[in-house]
C-alpha atoms as a PDB file:
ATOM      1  CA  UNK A   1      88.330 128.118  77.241  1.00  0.00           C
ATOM      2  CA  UNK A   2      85.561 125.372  76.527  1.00  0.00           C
ATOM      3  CA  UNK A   3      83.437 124.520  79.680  1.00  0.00           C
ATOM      4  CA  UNK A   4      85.017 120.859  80.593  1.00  0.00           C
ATOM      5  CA  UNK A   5      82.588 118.250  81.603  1.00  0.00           C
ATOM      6  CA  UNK A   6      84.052 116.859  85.021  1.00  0.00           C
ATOM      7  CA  UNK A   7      81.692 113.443  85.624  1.00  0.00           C
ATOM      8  CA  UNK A   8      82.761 112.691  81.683  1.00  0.00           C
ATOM      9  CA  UNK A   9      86.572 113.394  82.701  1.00  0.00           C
ATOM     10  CA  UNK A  10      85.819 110.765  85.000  1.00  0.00           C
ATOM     11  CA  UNK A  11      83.659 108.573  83.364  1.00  0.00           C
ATOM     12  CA  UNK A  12      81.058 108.490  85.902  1.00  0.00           C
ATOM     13  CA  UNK A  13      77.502 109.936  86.317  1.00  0.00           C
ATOM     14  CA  UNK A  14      76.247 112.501  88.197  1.00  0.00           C
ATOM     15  CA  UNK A  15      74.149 110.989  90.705  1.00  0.00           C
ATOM     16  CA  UNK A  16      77.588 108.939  91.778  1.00  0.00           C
ATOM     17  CA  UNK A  17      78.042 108.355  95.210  1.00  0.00           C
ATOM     18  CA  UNK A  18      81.749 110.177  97.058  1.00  0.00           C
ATOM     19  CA  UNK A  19      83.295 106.525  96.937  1.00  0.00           C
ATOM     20  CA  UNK A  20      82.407 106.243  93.388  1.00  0.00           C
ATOM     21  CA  UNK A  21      84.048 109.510  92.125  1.00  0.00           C
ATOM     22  CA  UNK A  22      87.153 108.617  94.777  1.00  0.00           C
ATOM     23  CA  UNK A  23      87.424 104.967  92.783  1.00  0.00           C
ATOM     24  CA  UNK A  24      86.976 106.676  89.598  1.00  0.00           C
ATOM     25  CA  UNK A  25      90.015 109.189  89.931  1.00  0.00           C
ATOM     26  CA  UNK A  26      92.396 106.354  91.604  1.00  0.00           C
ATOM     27  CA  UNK A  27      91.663 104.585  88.557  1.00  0.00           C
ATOM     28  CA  UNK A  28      92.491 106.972  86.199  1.00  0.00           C
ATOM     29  CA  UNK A  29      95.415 108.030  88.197  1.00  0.00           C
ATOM     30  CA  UNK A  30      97.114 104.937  88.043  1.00  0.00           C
ATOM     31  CA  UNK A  31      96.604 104.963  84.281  1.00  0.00           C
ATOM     32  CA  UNK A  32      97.912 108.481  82.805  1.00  0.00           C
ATOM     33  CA  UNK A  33      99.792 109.194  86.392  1.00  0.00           C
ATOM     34  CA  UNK A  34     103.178 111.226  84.558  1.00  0.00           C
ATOM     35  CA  UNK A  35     105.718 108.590  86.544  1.00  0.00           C
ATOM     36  CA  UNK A  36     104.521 105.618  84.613  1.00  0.00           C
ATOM     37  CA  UNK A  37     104.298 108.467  80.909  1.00  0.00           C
ATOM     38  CA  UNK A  38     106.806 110.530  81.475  1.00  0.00           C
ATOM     39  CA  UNK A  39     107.070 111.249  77.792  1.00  0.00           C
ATOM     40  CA  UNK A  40     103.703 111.143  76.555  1.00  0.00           C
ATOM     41  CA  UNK A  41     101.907 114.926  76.907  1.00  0.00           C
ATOM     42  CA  UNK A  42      98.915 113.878  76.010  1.00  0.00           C
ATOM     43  CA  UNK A  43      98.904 111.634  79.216  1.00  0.00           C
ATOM     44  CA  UNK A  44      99.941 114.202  81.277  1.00  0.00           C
ATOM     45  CA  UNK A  45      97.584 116.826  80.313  1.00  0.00           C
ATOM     46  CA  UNK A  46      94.835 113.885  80.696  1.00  0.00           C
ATOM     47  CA  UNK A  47      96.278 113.303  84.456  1.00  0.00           C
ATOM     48  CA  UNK A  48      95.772 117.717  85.068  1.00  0.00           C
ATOM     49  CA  UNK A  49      92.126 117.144  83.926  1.00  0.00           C
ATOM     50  CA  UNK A  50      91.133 114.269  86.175  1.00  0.00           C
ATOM     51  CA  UNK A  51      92.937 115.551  88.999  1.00  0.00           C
ATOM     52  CA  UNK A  52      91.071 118.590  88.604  1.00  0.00           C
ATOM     53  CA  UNK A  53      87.964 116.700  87.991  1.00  0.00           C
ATOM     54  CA  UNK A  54      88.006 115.154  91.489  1.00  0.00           C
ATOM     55  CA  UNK A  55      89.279 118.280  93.183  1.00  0.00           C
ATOM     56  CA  UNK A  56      85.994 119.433  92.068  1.00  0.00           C
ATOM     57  CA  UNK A  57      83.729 116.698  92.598  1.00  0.00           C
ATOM     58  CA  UNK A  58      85.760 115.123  95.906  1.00  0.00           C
ATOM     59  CA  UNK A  59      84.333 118.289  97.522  1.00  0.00           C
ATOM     60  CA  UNK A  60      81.562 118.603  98.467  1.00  0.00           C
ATOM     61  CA  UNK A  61      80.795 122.768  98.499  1.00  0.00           C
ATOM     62  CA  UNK A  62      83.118 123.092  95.014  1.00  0.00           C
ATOM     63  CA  UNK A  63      80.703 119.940  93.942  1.00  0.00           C
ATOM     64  CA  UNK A  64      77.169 121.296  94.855  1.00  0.00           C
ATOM     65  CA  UNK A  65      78.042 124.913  92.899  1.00  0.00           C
ATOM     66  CA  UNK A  66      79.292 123.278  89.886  1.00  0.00           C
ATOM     67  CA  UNK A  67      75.984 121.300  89.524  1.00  0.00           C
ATOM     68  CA  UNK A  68      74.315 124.376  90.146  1.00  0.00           C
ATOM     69  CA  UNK A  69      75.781 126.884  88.209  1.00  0.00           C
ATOM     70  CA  UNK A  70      77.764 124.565  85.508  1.00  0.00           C
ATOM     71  CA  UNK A  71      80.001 127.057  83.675  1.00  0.00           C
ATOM     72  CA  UNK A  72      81.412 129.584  85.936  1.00  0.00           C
ATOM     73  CA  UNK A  73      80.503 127.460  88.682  1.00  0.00           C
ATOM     74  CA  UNK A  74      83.527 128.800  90.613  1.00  0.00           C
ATOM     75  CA  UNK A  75      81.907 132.602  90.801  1.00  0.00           C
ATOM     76  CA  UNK A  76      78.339 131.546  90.477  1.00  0.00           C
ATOM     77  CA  UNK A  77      77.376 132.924  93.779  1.00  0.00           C
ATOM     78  CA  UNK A  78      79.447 135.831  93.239  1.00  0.00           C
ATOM     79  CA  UNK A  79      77.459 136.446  89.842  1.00  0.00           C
ATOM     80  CA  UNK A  80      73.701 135.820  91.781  1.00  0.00           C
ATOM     81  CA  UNK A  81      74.387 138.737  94.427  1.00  0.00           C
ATOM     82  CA  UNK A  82      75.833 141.017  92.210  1.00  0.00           C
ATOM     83  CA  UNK A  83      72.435 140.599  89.952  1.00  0.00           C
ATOM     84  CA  UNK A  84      70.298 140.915  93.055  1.00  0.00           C
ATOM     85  CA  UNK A  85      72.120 143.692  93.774  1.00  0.00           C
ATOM     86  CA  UNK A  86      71.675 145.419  90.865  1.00  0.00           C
ATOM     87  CA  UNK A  87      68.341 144.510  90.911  1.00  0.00           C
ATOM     88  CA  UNK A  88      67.377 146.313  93.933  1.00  0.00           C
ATOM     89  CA  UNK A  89      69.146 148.952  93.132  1.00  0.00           C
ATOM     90  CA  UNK A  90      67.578 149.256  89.958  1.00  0.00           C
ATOM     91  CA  UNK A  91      64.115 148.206  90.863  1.00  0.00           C
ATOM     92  CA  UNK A  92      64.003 148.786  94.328  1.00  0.00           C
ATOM     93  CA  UNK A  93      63.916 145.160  94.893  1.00  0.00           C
ATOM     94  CA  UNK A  94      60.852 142.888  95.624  1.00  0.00           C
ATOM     95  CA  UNK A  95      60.810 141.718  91.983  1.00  0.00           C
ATOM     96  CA  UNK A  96      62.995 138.718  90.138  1.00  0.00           C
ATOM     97  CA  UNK A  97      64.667 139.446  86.663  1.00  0.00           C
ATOM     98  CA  UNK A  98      67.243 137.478  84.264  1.00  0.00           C
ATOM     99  CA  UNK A  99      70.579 136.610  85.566  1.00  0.00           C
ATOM    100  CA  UNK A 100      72.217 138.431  81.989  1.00  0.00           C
ATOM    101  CA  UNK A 101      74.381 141.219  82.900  1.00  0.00           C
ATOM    102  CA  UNK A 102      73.938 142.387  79.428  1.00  0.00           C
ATOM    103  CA  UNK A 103      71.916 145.540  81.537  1.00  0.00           C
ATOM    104  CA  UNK A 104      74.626 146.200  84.086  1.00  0.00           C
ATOM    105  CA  UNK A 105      76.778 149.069  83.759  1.00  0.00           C
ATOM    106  CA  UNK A 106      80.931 148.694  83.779  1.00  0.00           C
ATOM    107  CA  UNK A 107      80.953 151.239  87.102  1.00  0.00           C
ATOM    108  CA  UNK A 108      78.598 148.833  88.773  1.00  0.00           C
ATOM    109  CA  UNK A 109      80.685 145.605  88.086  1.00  0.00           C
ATOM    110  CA  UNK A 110      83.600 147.663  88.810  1.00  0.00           C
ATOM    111  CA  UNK A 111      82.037 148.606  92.411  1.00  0.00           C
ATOM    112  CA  UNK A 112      80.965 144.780  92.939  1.00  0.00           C
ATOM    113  CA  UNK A 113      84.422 143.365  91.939  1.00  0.00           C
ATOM    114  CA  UNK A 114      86.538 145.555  93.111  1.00  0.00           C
ATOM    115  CA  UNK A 115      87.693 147.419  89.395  1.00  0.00           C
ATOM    116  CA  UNK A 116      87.993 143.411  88.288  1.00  0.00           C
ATOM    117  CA  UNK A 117      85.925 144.462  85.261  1.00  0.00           C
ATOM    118  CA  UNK A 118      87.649 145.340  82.000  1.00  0.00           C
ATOM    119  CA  UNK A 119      86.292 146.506  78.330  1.00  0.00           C
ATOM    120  CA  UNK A 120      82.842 145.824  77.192  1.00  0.00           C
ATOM    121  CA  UNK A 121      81.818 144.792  81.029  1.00  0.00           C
ATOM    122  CA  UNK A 122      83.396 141.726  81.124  1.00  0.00           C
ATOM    123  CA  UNK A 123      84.364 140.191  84.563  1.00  0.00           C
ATOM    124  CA  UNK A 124      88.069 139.242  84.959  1.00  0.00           C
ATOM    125  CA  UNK A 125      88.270 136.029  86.931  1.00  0.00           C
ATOM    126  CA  UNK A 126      91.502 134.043  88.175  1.00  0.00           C
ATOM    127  CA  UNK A 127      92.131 130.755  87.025  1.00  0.00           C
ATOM    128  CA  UNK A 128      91.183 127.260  88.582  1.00  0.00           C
ATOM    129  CA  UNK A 129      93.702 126.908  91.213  1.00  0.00           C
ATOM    130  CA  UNK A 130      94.944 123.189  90.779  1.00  0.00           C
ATOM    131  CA  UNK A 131      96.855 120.505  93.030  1.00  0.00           C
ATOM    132  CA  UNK A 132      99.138 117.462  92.007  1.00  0.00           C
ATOM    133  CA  UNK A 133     101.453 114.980  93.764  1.00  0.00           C
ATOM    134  CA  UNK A 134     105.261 114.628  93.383  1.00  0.00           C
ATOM    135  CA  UNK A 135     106.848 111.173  94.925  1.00  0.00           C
ATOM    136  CA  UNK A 136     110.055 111.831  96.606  1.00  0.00           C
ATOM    137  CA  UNK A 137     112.493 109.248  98.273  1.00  0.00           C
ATOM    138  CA  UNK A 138     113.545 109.265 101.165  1.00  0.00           C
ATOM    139  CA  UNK A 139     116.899 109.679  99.968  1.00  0.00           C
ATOM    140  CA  UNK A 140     115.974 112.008  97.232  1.00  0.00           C
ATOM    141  CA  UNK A 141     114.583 114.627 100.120  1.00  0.00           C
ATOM    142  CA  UNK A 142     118.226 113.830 101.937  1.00  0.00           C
ATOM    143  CA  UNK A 143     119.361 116.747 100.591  1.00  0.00           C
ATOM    144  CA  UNK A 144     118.084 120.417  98.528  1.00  0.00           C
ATOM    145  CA  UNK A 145     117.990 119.946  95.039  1.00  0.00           C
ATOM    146  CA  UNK A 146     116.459 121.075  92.157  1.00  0.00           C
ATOM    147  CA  UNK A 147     113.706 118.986  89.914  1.00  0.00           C
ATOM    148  CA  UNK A 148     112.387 119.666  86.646  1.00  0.00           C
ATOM    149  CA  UNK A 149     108.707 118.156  86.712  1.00  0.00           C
ATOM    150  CA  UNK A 150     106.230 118.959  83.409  1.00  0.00           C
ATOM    151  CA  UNK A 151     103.620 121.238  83.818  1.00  0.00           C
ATOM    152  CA  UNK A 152     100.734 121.543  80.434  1.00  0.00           C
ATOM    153  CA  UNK A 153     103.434 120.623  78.280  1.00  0.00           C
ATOM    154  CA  UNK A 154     106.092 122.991  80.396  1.00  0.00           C
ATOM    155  CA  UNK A 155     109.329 122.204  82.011  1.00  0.00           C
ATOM    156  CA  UNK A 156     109.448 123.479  85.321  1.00  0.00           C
ATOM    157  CA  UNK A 157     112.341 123.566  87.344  1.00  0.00           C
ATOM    158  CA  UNK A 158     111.428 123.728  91.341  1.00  0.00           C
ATOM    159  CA  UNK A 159     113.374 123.248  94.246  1.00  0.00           C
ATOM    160  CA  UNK A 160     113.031 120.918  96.722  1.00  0.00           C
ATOM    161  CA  UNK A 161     114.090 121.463 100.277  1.00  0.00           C
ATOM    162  CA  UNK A 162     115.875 118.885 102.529  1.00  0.00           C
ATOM    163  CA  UNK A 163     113.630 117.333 105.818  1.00  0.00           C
ATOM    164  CA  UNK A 164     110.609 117.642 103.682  1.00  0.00           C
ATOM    165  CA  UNK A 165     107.499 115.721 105.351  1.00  0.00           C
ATOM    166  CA  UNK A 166     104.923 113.158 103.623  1.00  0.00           C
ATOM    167  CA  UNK A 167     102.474 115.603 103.095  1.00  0.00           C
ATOM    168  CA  UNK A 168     104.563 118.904 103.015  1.00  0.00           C
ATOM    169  CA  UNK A 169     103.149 121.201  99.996  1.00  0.00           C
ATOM    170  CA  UNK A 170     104.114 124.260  97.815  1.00  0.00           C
ATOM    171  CA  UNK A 171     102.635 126.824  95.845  1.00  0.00           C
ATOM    172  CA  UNK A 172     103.781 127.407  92.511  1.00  0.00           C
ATOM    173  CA  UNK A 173     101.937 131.159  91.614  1.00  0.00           C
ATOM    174  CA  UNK A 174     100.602 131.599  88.219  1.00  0.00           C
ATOM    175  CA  UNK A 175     100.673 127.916  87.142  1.00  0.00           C
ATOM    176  CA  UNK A 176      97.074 126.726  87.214  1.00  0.00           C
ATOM    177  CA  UNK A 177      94.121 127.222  85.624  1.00  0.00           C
ATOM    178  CA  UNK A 178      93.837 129.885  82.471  1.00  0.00           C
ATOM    179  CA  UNK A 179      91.973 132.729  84.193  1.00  0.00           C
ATOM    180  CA  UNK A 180      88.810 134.010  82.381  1.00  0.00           C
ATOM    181  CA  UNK A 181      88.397 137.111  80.375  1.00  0.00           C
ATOM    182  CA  UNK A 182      91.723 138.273  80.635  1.00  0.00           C
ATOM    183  CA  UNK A 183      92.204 137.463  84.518  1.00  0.00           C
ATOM    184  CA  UNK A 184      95.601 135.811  86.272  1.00  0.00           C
ATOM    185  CA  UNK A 185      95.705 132.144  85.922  1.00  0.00           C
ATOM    186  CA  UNK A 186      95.435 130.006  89.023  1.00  0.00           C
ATOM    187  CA  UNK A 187      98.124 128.478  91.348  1.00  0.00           C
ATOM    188  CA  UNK A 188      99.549 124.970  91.448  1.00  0.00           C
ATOM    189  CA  UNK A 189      99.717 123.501  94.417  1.00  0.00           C
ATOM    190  CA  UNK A 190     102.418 120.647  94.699  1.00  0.00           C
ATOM    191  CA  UNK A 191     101.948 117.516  97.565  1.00  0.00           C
ATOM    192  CA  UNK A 192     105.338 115.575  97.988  1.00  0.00           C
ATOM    193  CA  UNK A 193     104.760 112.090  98.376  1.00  0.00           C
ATOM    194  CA  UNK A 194     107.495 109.542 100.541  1.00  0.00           C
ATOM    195  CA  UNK A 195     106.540 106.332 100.760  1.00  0.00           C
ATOM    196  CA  UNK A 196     108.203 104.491 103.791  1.00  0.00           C
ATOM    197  CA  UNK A 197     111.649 103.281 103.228  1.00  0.00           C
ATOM    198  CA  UNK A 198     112.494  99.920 102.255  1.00  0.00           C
ATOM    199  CA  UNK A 199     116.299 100.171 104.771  1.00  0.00           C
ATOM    200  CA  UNK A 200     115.124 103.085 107.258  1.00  0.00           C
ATOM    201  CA  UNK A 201     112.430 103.742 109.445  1.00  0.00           C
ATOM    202  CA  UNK A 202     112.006 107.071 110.724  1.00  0.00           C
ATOM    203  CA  UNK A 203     110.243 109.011 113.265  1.00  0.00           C
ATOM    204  CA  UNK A 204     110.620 112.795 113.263  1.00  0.00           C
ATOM    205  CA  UNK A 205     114.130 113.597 111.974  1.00  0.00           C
ATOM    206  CA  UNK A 206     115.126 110.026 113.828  1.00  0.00           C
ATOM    207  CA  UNK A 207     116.073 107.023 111.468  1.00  0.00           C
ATOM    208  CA  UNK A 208     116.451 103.581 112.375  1.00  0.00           C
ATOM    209  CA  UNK A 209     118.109 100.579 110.604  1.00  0.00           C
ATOM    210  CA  UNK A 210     119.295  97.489 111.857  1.00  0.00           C
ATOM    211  CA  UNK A 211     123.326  96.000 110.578  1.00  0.00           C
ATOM    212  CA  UNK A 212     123.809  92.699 110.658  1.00  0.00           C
ATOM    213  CA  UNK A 213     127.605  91.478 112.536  1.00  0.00           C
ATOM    214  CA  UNK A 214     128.787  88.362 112.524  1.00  0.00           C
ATOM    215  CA  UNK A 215     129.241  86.044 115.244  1.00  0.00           C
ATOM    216  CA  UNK A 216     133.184  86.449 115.543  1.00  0.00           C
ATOM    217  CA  UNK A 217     132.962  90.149 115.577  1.00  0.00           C
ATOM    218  CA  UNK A 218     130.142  90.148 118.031  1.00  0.00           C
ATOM    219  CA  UNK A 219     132.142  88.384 120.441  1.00  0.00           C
ATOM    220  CA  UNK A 220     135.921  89.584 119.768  1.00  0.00           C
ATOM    221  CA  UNK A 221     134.531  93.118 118.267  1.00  0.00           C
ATOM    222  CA  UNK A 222     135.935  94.774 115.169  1.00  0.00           C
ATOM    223  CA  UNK A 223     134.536  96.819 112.432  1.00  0.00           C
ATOM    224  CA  UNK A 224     131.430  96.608 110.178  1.00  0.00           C
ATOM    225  CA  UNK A 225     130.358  99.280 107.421  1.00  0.00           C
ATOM    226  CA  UNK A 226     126.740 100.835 108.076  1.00  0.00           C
ATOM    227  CA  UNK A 227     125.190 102.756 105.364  1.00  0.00           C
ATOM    228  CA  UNK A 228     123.983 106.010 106.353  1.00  0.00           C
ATOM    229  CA  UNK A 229     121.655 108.793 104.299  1.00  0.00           C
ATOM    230  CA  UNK A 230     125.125 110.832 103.478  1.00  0.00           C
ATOM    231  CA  UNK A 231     127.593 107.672 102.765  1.00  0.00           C
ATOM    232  CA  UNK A 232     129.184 104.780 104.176  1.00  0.00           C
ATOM    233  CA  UNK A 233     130.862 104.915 107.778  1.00  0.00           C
ATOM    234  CA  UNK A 234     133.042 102.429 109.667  1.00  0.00           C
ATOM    235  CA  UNK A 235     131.455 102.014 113.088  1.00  0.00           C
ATOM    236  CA  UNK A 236     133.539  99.918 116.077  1.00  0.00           C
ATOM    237  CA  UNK A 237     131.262  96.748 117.568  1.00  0.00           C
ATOM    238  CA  UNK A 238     132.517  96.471 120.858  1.00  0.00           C
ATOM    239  CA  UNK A 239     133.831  92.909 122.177  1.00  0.00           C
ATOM    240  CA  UNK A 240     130.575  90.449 123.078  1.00  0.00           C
ATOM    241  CA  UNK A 241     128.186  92.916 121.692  1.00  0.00           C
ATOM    242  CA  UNK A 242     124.567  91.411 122.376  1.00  0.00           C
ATOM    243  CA  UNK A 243     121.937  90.523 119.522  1.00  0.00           C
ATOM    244  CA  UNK A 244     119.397  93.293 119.613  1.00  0.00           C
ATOM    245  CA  UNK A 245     122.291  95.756 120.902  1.00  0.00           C
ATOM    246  CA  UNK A 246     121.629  99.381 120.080  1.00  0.00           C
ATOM    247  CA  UNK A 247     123.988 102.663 119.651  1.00  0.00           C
ATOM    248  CA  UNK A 248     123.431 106.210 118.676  1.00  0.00           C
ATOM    249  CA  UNK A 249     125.011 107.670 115.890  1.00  0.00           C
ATOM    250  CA  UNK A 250     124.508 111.571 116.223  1.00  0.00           C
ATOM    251  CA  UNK A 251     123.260 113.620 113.334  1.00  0.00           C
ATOM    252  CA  UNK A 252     123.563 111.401 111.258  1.00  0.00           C
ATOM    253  CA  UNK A 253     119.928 111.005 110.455  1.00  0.00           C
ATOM    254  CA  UNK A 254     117.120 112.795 108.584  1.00  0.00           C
ATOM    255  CA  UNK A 255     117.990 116.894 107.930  1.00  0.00           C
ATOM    256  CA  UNK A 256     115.263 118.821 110.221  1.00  0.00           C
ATOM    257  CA  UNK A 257     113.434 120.768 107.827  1.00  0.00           C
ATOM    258  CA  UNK A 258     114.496 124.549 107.330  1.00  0.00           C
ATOM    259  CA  UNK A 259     116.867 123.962 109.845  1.00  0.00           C
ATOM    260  CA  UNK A 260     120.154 123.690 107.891  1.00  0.00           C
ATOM    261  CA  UNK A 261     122.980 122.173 109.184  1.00  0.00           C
ATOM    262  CA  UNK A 262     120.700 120.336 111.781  1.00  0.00           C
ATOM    263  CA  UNK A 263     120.089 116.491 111.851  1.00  0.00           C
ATOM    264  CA  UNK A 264     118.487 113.788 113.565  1.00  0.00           C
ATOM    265  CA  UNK A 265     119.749 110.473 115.026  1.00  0.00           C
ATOM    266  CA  UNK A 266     120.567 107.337 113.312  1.00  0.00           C
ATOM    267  CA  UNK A 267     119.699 104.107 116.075  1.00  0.00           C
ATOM    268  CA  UNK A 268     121.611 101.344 114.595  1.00  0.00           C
ATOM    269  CA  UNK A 269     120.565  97.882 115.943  1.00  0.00           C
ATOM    270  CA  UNK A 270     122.700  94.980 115.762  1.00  0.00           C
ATOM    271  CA  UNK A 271     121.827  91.729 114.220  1.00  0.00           C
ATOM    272  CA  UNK A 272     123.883  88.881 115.259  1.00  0.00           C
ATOM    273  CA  UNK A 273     124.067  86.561 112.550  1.00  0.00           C
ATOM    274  CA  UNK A 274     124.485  82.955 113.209  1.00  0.00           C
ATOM    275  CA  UNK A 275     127.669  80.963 111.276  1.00  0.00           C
ATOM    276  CA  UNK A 276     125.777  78.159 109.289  1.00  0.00           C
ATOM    277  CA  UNK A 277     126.899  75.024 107.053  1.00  0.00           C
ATOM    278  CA  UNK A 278     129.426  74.306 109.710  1.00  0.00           C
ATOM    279  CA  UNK A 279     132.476  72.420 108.899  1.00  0.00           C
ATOM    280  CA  UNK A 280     133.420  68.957 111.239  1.00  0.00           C
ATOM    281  CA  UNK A 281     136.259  71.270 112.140  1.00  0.00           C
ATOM    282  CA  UNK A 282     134.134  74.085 113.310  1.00  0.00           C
ATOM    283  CA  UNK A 283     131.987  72.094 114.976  1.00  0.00           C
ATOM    284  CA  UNK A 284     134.875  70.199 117.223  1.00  0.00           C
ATOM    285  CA  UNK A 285     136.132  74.260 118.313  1.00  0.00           C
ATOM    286  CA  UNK A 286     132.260  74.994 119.130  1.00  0.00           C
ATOM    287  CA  UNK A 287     132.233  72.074 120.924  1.00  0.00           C
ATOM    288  CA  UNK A 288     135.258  72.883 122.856  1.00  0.00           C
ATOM    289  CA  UNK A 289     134.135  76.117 123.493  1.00  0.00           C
ATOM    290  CA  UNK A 290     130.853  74.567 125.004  1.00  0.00           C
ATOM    291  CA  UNK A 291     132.608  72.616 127.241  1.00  0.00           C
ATOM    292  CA  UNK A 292     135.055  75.298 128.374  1.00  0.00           C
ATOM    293  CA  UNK A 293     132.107  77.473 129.489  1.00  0.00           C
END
């Protein structure tokens, strides 16, 4: 695997400050981000790079050992001890040789790695374990379900649990990085993304959504149709419901997350809406009505 050059993924330099490198990725994010190219590869292999770029470079320990140790950053420490090591073992310390482990013996790496090493010495090292967002609805994470999302050029198919949180991640084993001389490749972690609902609010597993009645049902009561996560329901307004009036609907809100079966609230609040562009005829019965009461 060729050593990738992170601050040129990025386009920035490598004296750049944390904001810079933060504005750098969001940039590039926006651009090759696989919701706005879901067909193009090349896009979405360019969107694994950066996002690995800035996992690297947003952090500050992974960031100081890869301008240390450049290639191999990731088990650059590892490599330094195990030399010392051998060194004093060797030498019986006090003096400072090459890092090349061109001298070391496979029984000795074995030792050090824990039997990682395989034919001709050679250190097998997992993959780059990498992270990416997936945006999710509100309604989308309503119920389980199964997405296929692209992965290096892969179709994945994952499932997705109902009640997930902004936030919530998984672990997909074995889908990151290429390891290195032979070794397991990394993970993927997934973050699921909700933005906030444009017709519910929620807190917890509660949602909240205000239905507008009319005037005539407010004050005789009737029916009205509220839309709810799993359908459509008739709900009764009671005769002279109040504007800014508030019932319960039981589980009938957000699924509590791996808690099947078990739901949240839905506070509906009522919304009285006023009649306008009244007729003269309307107006003489409101003005009846006035003077009744």
């Amino acid at each position: 695997m060729a050593f990738e050059d992170y601050y040129k993924t990025l386009g920035i330099k490598k004296d750049a400050s944390p904001q810079d490198i933060k504005n750098a990725f969001r940039k590039l994010a926006r651009k090759y981000h696989p919701d706005l190219n879901p067909d193009d590869k090349q896009a979405n292999m360019k969107f694994q790079q950066i996002n690995l770029a800035n996992e690297v470079l947003g952090d500050p320990d992974k960031k100081r050992k890869y301008d240390k140790y450049g290639e191999g950053w990731e088990h650059g420490e590892e490599r330094e001890k195990a030399q010392q090591q051998y060194s004093r073992q060797s030498y019986g310390g006090g003096q400072s040789y090459s890092s090349n482990f061109g001298g070391m013996d496979e029984d000795f790496l074995s030792q050090m790695f824990g039997g990682a090493a395989g034919r001709g010495g050679k250190v097998k090292y997992k993959g780059q374990d990498l992270s990416s967002e997936l945006h999710v609805s509100l309604a989308e994470a309503f119920t389980t379900h199964q997405q296929t999302i692209n992965i290096n050029g892969k179709a994945v198919r994952i499932t997705i649990p109902a009640g997930i949180e902004n936030g919530h991640k998984i672990k997909l084993k074995g889908y990151g990085g290429e390891g290195a001389n032979g070794g397991p490749a990394g993970d993927l972690f997934i973050t699921f993304v909700m933005a906030d609902d444009p017709h519910y609010k929620r807190m917890g597993s509660d949602l909240y959504v205000t239905a507008e009645v009319d005037l005539y049902t407010a004050v005789l009561g009737g029916e009205i149709t509220v839309d709810t996560l799993g359908g459509k329901i008739k709900l009764k307004v009671k005769p002279e419901t109040q504007n800014g009036a508030k019932v319960r609907l039981k589980e009938k809100g957000y699924p509590v997350h791996k808690s099947e079966g078990n739901f949240g609230d839905l506070f509906v609040t009522y919304n009285i809406k006023i009649p306008v562009n009244l007729t003269d005829k309307e107006k003489e019965l409101f003005t009846e009505l006035a003077q009744l009461r």
